[in-house]
Protein backbone atom coordinates (compact mmCIF):
# COMPACT_ATOMS: atom_id res chain seq x y z
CA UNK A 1 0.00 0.00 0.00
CA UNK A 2 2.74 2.55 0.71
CA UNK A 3 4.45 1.32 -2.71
CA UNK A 4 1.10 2.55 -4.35
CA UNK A 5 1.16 5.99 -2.86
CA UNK A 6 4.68 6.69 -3.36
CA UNK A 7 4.65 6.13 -6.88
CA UNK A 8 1.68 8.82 -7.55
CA UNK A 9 3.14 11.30 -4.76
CA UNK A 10 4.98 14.23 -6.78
CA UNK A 11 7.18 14.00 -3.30
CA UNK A 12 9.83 11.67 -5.05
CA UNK A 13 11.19 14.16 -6.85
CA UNK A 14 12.46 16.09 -3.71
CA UNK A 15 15.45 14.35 -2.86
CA UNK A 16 16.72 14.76 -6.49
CA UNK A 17 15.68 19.16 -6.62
CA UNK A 18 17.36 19.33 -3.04
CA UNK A 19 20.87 17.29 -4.22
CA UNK A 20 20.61 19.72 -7.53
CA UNK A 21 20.39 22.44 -5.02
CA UNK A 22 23.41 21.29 -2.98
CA UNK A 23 25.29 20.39 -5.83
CA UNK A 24 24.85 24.02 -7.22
CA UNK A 25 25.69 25.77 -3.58
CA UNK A 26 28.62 23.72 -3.26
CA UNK A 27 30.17 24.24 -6.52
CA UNK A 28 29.23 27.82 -6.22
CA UNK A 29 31.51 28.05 -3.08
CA UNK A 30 34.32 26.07 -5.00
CA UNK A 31 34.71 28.27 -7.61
CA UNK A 32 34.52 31.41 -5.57
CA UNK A 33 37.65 29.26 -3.16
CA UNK A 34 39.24 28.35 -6.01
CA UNK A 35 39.33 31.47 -8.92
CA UNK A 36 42.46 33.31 -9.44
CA UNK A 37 43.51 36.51 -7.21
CA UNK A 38 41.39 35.29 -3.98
CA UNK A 39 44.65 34.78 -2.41
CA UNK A 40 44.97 38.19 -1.96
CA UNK A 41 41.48 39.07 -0.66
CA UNK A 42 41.69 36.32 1.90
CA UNK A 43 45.44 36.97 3.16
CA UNK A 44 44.05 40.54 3.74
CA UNK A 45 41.19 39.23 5.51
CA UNK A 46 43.24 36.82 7.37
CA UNK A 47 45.53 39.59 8.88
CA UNK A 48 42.34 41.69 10.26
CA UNK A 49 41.72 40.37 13.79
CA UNK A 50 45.80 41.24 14.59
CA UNK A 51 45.78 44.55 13.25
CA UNK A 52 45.88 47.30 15.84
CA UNK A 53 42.60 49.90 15.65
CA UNK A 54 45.03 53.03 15.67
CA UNK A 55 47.21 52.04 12.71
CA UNK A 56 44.13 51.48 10.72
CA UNK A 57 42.54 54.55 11.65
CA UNK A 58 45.54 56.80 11.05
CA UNK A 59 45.89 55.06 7.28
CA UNK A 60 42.12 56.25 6.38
């Protein structure tokens, strides 16, 4: 009986729209890791939380 209702539930099709969905989010995030020149951004990023407050404010 619960073979007969899954097969004419629409609800299959779920699991496969929410592994398209991770598939896209993930790869998404890979690229944006991966491209060229985010070496820079994130070593900048990286050195934030040890810079002092005053040097940065006397550079603006």
């Amino acid at each position: 009986m619960l073979r007969e209702w899954l097969a004419g539930t629409p609800l299959t099709m779920l699991p496969v729209v929410a592994m398209c969905m991770f598939l896209a989010f993930f790869l998404a995030v890979l690229w944006r890791v991966m491209r060229r020149g985010s070496g820079k951004s994130y070593d900048r990023m990286s050195r934030l939380p040890l810079q002092d407050d005053a040097a940065e404010r006397s550079l603006s």
